[in-house]
Protein backbone atom coordinates (compact mmCIF):
# COMPACT_ATOMS: atom_id res chain seq x y z
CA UNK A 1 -18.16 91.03 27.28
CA UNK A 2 -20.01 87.35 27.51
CA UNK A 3 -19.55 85.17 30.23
CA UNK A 4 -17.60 82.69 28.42
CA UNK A 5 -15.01 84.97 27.21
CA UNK A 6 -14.91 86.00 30.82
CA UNK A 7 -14.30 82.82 32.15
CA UNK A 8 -11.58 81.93 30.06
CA UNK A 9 -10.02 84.82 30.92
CA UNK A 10 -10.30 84.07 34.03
CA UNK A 11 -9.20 80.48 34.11
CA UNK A 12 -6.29 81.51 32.32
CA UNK A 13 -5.15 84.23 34.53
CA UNK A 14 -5.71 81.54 37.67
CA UNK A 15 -3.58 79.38 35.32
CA UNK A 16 -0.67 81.64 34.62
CA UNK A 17 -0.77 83.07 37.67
CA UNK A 18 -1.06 79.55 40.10
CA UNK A 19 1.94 78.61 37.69
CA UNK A 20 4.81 81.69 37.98
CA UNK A 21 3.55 81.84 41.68
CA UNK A 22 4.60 77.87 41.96
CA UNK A 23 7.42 78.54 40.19
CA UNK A 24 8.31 81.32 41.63
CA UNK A 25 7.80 80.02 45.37
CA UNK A 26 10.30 76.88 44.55
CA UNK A 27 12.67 78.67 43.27
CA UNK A 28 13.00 80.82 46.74
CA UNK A 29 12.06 77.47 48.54
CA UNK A 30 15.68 76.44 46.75
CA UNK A 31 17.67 79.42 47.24
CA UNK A 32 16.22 79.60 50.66
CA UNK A 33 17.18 76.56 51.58
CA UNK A 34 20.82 76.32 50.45
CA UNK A 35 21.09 80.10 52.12
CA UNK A 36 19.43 78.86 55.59
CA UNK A 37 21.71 76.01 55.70
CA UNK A 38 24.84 78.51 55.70
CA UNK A 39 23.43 81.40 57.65
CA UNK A 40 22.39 81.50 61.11
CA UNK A 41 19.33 82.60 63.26
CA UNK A 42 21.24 85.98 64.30
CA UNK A 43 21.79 86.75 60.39
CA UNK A 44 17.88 86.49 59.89
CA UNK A 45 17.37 88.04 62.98
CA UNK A 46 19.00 91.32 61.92
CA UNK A 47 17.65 91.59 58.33
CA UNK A 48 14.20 90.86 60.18
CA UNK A 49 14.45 93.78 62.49
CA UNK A 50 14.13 96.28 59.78
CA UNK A 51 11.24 94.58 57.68
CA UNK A 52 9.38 96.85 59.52
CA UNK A 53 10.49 100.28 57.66
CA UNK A 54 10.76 98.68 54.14
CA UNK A 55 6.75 97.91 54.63
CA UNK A 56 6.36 101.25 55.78
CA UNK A 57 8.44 102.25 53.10
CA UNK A 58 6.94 100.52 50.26
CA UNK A 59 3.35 101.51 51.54
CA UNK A 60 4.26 105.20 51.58
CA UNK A 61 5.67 105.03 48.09
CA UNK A 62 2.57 103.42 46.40
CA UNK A 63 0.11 105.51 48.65
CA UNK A 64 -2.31 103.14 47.42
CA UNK A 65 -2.53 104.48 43.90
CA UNK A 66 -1.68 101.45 42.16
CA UNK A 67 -4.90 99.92 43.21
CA UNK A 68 -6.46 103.70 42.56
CA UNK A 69 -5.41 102.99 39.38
CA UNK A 70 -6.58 99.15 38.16
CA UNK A 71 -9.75 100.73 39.60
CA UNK A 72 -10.59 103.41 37.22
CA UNK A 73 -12.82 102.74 34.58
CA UNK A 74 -11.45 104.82 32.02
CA UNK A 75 -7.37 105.01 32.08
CA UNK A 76 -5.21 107.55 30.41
CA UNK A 77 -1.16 108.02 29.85
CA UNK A 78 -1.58 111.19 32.37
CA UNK A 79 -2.89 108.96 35.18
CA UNK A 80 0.17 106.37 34.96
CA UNK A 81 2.42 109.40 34.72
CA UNK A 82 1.83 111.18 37.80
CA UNK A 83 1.43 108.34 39.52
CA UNK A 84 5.25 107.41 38.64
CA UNK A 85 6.53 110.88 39.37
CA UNK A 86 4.59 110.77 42.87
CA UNK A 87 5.79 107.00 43.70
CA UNK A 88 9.42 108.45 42.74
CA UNK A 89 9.46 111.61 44.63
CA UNK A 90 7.90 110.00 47.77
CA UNK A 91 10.63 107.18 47.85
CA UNK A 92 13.37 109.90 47.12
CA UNK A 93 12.10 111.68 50.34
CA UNK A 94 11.52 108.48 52.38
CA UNK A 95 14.97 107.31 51.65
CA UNK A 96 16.65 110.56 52.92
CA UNK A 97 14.35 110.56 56.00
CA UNK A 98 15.49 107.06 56.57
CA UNK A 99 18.57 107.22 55.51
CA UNK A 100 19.56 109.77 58.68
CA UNK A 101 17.42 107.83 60.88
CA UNK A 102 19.25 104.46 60.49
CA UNK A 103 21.55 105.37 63.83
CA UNK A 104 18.31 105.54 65.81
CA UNK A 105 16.96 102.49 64.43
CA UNK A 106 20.56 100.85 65.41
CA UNK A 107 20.62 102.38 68.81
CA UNK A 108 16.78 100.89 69.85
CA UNK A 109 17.61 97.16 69.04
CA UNK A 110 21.72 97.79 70.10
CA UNK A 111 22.74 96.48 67.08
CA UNK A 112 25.29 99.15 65.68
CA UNK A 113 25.63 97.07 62.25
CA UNK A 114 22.04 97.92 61.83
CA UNK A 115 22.72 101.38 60.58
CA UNK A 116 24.40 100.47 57.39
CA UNK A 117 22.58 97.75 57.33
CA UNK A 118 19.56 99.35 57.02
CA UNK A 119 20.93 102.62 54.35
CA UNK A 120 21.25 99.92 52.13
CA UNK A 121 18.29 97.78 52.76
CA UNK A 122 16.27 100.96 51.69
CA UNK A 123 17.47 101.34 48.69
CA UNK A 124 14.77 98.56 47.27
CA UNK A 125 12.43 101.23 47.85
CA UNK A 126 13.49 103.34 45.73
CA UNK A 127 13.43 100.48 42.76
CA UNK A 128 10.22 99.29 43.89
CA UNK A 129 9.13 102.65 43.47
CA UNK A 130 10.03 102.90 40.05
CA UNK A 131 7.71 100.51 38.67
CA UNK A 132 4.43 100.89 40.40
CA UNK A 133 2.60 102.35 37.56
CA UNK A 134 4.27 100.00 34.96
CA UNK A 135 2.94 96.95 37.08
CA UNK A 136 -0.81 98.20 37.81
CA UNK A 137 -1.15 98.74 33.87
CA UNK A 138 0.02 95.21 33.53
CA UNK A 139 -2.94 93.96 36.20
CA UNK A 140 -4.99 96.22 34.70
CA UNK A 141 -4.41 94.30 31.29
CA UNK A 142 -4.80 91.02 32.63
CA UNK A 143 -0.80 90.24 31.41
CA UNK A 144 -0.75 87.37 34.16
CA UNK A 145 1.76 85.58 32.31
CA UNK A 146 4.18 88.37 31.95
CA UNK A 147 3.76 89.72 35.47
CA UNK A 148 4.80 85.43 36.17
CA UNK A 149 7.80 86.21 34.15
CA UNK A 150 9.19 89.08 36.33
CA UNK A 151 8.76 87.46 39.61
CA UNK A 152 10.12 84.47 38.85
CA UNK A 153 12.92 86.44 37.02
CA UNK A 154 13.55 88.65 39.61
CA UNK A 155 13.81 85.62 42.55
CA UNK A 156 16.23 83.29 40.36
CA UNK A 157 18.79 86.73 39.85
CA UNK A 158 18.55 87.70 43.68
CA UNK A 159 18.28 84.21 45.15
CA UNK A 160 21.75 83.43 43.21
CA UNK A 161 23.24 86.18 44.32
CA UNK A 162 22.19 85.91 47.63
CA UNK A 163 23.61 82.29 47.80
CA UNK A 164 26.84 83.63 46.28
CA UNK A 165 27.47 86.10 49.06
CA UNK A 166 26.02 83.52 51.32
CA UNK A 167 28.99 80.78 50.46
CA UNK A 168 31.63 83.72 50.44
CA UNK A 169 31.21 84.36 54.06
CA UNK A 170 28.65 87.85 53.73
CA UNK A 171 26.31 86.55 55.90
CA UNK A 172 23.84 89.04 56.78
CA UNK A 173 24.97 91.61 54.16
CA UNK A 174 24.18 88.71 51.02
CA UNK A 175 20.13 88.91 52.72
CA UNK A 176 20.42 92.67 51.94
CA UNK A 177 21.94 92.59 48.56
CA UNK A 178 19.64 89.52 47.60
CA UNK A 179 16.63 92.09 48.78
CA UNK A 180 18.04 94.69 46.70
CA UNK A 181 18.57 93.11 43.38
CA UNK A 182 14.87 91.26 43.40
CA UNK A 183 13.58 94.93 43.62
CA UNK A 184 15.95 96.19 40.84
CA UNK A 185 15.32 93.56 38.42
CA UNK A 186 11.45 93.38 39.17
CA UNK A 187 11.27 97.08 38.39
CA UNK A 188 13.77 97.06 35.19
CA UNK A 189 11.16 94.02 33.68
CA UNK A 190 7.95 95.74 34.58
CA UNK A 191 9.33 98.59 32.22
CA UNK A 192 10.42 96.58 29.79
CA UNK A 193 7.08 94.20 29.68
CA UNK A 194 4.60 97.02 30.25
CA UNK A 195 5.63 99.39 27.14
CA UNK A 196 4.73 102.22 28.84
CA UNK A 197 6.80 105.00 29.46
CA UNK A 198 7.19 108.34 31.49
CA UNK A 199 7.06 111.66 30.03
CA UNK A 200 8.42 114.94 31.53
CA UNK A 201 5.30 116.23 32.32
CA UNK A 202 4.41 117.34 35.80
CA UNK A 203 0.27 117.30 35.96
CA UNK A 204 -0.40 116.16 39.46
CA UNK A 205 -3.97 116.54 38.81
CA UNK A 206 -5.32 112.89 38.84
CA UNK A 207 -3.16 112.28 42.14
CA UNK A 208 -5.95 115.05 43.65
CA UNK A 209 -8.33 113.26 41.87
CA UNK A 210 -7.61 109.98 43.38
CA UNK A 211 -6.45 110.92 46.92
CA UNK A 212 -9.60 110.30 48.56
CA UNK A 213 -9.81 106.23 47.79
CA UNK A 214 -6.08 105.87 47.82
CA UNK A 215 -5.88 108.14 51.15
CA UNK A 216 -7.65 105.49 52.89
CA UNK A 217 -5.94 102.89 51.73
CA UNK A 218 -2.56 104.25 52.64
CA UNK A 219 -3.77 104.92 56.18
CA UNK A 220 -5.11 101.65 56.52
CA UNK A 221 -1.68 99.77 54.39
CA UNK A 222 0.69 101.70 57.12
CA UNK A 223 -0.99 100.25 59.95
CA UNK A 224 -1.53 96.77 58.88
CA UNK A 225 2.60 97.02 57.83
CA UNK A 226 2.91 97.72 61.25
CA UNK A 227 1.09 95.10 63.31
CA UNK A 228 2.26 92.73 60.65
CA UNK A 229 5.91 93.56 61.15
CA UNK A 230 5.12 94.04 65.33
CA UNK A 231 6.67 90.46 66.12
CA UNK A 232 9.81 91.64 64.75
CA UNK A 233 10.48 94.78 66.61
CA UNK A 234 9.22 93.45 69.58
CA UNK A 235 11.28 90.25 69.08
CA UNK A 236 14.46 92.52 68.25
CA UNK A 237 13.77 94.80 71.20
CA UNK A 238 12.79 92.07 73.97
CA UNK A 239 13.93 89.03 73.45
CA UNK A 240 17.34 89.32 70.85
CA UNK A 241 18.20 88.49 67.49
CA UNK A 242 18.47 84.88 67.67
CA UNK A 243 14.84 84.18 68.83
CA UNK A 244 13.43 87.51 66.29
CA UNK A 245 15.32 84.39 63.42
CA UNK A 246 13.68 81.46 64.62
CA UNK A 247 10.65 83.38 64.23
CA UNK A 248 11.13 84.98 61.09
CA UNK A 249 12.34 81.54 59.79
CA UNK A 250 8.99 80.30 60.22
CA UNK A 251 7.33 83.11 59.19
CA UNK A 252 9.09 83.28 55.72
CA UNK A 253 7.98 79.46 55.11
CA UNK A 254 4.28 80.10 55.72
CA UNK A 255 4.90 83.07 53.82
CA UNK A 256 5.96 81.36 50.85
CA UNK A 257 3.30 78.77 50.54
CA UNK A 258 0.56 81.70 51.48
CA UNK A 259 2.00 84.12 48.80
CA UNK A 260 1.80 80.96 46.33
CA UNK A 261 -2.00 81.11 46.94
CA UNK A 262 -2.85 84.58 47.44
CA UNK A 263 -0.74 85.80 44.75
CA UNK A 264 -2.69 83.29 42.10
CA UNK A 265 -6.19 85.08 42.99
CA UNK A 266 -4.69 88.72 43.44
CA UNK A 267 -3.30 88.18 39.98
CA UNK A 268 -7.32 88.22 38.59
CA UNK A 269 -9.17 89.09 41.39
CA UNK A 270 -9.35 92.75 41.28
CA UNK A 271 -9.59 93.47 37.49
CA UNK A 272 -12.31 90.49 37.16
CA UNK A 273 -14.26 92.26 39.95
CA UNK A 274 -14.42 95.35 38.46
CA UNK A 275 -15.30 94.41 34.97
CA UNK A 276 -18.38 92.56 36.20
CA UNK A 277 -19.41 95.40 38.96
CA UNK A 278 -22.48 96.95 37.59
CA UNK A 279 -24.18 93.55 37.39
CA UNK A 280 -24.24 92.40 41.04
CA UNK A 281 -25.79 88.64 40.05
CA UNK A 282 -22.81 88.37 37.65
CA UNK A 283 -20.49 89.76 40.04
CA UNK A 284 -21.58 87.29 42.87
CA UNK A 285 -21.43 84.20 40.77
CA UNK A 286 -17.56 85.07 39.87
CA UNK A 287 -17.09 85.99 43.67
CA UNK A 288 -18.33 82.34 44.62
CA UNK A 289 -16.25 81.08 42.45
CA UNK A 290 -13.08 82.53 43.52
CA UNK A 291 -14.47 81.48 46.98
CA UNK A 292 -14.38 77.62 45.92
CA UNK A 293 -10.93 77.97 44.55
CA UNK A 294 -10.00 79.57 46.79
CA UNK A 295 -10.88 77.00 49.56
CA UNK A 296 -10.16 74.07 47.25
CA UNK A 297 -6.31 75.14 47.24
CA UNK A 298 -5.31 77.34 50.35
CA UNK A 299 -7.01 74.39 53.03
CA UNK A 300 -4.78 71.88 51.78
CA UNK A 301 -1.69 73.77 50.97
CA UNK A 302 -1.45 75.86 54.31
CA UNK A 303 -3.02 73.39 56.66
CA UNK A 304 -0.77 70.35 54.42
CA UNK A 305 2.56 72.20 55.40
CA UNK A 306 1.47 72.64 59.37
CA UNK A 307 0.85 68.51 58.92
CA UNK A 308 4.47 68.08 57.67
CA UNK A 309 6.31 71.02 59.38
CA UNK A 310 8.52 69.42 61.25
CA UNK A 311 9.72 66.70 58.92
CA UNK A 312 10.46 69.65 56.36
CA UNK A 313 12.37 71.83 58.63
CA UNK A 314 14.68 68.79 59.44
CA UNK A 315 14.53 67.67 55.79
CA UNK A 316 14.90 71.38 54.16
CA UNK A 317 17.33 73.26 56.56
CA UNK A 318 18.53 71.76 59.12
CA UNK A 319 17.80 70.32 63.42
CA UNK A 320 19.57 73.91 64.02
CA UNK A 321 15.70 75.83 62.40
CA UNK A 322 13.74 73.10 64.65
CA UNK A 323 12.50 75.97 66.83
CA UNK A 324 10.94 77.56 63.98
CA UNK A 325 8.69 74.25 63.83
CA UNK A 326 5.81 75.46 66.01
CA UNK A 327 5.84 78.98 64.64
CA UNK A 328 5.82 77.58 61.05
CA UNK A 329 3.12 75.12 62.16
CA UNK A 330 0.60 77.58 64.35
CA UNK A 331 0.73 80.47 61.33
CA UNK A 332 0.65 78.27 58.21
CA UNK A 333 -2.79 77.16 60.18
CA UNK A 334 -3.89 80.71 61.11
CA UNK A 335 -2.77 81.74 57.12
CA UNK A 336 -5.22 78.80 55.22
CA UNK A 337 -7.64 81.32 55.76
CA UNK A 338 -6.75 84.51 54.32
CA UNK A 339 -7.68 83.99 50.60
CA UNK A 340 -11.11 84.85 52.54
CA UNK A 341 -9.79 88.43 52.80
CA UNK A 342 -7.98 89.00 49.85
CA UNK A 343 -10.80 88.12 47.90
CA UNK A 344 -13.55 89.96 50.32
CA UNK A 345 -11.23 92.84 50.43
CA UNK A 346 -10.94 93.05 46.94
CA UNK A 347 -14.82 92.70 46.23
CA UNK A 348 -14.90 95.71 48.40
CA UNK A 349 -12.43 97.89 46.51
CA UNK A 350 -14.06 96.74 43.49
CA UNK A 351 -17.27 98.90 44.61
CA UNK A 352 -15.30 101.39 45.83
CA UNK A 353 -15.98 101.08 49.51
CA UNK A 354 -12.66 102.00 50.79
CA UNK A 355 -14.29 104.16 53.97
CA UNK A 356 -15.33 101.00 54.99
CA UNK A 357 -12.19 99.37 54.49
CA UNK A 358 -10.04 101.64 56.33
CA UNK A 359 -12.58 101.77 59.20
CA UNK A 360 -13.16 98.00 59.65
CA UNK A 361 -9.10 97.32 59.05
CA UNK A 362 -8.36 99.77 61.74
CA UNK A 363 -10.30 98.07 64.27
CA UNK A 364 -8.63 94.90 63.01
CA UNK A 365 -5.26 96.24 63.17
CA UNK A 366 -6.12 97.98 66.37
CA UNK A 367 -6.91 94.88 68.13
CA UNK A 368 -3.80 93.11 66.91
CA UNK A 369 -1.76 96.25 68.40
CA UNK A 370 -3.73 95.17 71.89
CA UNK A 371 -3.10 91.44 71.49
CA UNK A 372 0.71 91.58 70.89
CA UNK A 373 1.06 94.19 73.38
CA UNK A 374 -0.51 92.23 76.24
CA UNK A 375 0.73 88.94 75.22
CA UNK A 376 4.57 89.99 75.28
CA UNK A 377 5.42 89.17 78.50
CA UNK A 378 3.94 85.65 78.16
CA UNK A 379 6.54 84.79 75.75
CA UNK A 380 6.69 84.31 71.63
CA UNK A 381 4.41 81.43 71.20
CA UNK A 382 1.69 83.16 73.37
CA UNK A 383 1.68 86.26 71.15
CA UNK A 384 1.40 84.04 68.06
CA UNK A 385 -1.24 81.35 69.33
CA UNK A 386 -3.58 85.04 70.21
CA UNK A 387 -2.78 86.33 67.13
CA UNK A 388 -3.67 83.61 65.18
CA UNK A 389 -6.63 82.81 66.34
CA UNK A 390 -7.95 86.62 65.72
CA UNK A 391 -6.54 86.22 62.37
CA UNK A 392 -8.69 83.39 61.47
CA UNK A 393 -11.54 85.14 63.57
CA UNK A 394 -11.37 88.39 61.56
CA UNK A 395 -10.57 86.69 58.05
CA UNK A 396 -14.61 85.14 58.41
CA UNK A 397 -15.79 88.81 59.55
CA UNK A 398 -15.58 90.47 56.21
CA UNK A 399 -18.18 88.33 54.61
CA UNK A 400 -20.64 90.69 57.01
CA UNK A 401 -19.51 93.41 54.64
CA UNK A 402 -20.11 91.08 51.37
CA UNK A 403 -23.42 90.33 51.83
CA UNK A 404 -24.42 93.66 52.31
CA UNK A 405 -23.18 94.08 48.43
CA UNK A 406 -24.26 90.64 46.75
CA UNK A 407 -27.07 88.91 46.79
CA UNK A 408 -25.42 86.01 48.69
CA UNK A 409 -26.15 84.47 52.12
CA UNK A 410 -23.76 84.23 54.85
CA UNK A 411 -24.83 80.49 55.05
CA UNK A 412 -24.07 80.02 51.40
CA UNK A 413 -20.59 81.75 52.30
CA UNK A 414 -20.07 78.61 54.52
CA UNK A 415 -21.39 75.79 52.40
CA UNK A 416 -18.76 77.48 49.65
CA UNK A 417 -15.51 76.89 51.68
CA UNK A 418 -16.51 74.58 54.54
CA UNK A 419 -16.90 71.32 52.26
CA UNK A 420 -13.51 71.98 51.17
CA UNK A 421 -12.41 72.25 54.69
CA UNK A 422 -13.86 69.00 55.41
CA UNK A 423 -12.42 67.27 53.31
CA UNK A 424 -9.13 68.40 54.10
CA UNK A 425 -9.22 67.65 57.90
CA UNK A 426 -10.39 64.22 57.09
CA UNK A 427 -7.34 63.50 54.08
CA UNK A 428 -5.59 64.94 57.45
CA UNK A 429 -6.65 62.03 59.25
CA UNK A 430 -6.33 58.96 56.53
CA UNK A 431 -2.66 60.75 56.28
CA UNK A 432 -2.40 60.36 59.82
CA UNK A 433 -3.42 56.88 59.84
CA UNK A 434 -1.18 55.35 57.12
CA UNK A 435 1.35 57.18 58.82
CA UNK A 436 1.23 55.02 61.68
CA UNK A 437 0.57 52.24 59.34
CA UNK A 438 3.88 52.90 57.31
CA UNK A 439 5.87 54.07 60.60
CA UNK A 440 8.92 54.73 58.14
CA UNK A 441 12.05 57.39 58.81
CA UNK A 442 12.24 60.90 58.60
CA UNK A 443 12.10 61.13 54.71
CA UNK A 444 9.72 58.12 54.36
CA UNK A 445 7.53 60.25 56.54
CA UNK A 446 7.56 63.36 54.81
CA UNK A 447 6.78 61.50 51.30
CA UNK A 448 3.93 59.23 53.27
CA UNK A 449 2.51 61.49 54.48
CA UNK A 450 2.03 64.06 51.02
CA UNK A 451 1.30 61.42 49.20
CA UNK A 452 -2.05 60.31 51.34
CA UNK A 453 -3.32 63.70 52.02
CA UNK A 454 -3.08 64.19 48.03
CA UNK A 455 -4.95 61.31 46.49
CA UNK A 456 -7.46 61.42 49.69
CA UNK A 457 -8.37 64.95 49.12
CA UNK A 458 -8.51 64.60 45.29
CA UNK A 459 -10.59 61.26 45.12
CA UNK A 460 -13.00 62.54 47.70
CA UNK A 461 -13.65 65.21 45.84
CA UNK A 462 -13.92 63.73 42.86
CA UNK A 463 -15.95 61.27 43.85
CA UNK A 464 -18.31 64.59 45.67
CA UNK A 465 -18.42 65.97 42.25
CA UNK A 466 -16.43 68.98 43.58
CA UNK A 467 -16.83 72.11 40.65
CA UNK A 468 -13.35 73.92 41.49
CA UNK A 469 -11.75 70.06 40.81
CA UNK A 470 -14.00 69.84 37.71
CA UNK A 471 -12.82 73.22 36.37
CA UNK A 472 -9.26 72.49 36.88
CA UNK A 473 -9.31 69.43 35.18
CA UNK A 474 -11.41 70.76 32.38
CA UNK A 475 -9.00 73.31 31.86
CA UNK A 476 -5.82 71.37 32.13
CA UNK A 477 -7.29 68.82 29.56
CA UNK A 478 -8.54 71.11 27.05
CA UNK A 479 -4.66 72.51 27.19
């Protein structure tokens, strides 16, 4: 395949897939706002508590075959089968195990609504489940636009459903249904958009023949799911569910603007990888460039909604959420970063390196354990201050792994991203400035303040002759 026609590929999978993820993130910015308004902290708090075993969940059930999948070269209708019948029989099995576990879950945060809380919570897994294979043969194809389509689908259905409940007095139990149905409806699309379907066949042989890469993976998927889900048990346990919401509020917010991101490069990142493997010169040019979008949207994004945190809390959902400020704030900082391993990660897997994934991620994950452990008894923001900072620390440590693969320096690395990074901090500052300048209200503040980080950041650029700006607008034009 030339170069061109790989570009344009590529451009238009960033396109499709920066669009449904927009989309798709202000739609649940909606919902989620009109739901926060009516709930409280303690009705987060609750759902929260038992993100925890859905990760696990969810991990267990994909086993990391879906990437094992969008890996392989050469892809038949066996592969996709017993992948589907293993994702299915796993979740089956998890679900009972869970199922008749839920009192003990209950029981350690003494919250007896948790267990039927939690028997239905699980159910998602079970959907989920359903429709691994269907969505890696739609990365696999590149069908960006169709895999925009579900998501966005599936968070308008559950986000109005969860509002329904949420206005007829369900509280915590509309959170769980609202779950529930963007699961269902995500799997019933990827069926319907993929084409593909099942066959009663039972030939577990490419599950054998993938196990070693996806082994690793899972191994490595369970433990991340469970330092990334450690604030909320140790929240629930230690400190109650009213604090484990204020948390989780600000969590979810960072989590919506860093899934906007993230979710636009995952959408290309591994197929483009893989099609331009055997030629690592090609491979590092595309990798460089994914670098400078990369950079050229998460710094502004994530660092842009620490800069306005508080004004959009207040604005969004309420002075009741104002202790979520700082947590918002401290992880949407700590979050700019990780594009850096989504996209080093996926060079990785790309090459097939997944011993070294699992080995370096368990020493990351390891040292997270250790941090939030020690930290506890210094209190919430502590533990996410520490944690932060090795998230931003370990997010630049898998470029040591890169350059041992392309022909790329770890200085080039830097000038990639860090002009971008520049350039935001001082937009930061000019916003800062003509905030003073202005010295308006709440929402004159919030505007102000967008507004001059915007056109800073784009007319510096432009006037650097930045190439992710250039490509942008090129492409947008010629559309």
């Amino acid at each position: 395949m030339s170069e061109p026609t790989l570009k344009d590929k590529t451009a238009k999978g960033l396109f499709w897939g920066g669009l449904s993820n927009l989309i798709q993130q202000l739609i649940g910015m909606v919902f989620g706002i009109a739901i926060a308004r009516i709930l409280s902290p303690d009705d987060y708090g609750l759902v929260a508590m038992l993100a925890v075993f859905s990760a696990i969940a969810n991990t267990l059930m994909d086993s990391g075959f879906g990437v094992a999948l969008i890996n392989k070269k050469e892809i038949k209708h066996e592969d996709y089968n017993a992948v589907f019948w293993f994702s299915i029989g796993v979740s089956l099995f998890v679900y009972i195990l869970l199922f008749f576990a839920a009192p003990y879950i209950a029981k350690f945060y003494n919250e007896p609504v948790l267990t039927n809380l939690s028997r239905l919570i699980f159910i998602s897994f079970i959907f989920a489940g359903s429709g691994i294979a269907h969505n890696a043969l739609l990365v696999k194809q590149l069908k960006v636009k169709q895999r925009g389509i579900i998501d966005v689908t599936s968070v308008l259905s559950s986000g109005a459903i969860g509002l329904v409940m949420a206005l007829n007095g369900y509280a915590f139990w509309g959170l769980a249904v609202q779950q529930l149905t963007q699961n269902f409806v995500g799997a019933a699309l990827r069926w319907y958009f993929s084409g593909w379907r099942p066959t009663f066949t039972f030939n577990f042989g490419p599950i054998k023949e993938m196990f070693g890469f996806s082994s690793k993976l899972l191994a490595n998927s369970i433990l991340a799911q469970i330092t990334g889900n450690l604030f909320n048990i140790i929240l629930g346990h230690n400190y109650g569910k009213k604090d484990t919401g204020y948390y989780a509020q600000g969590n979810k917010w960072m989590f919506l603007g860093f899934t906007t991101i993230t979710g636009m490069i995952k959408s290309v990142a591994q197929p483009v990888l893989v099609e331009v493997k055997d030629d690592l010169n090609r491979q590092a040019v595309v990798y460089r460039k994914m670098l400078r979008f990369g950079a050229f949207v998460s710094f502004p994004a994530m660092l842009g909604l620490a800069f306005v945190a508080s004004e959009f809390i207040a604005l969004t959902i309420g002075s009741k959420w104002e202790n979520s400020v700082i947590y918002l704030q401290v992880l949407s900082i700590a979050m700019s970063f990780e594009f850096l391993t989504t996209i080093n990660v996926t060079l990785l897997l790309s090459h097939g390196y997944s011993n070294w994934l699992l080995k370096y991620s368990f020493f990351i994950n390891i040292v997270t354990l250790l941090i939030l452990f020690i930290c506890s008894p210094f209190g919430i923001l502590t533990m996410v201050v520490v944690y932060s900072i090795w998230r931003i620390i370990s997010a630049f440590s898998w470029i040591f792994f890169v350059i041992r693969i392309l022909p790329i320096s770890f200085f080039g690395f830097l000038k990639d991203i860090g002009s971008y990074l520049g350039v935001a901090v001082f937009a930061f500052a000019v916003g800062l400035v003509v905030n003073k300048l202005v010295n308006g209200g709440l929402g004159v503040t919030f505007i102000v303040k967008i507004v001059s980080v915007g056109v800073t950041y784009v007319l510096v650029l432009y006037v650097l002759g930045s190439a992710a700006l250039k490509e942008v607008l090129h492409y947008l034009f010629r559309r």
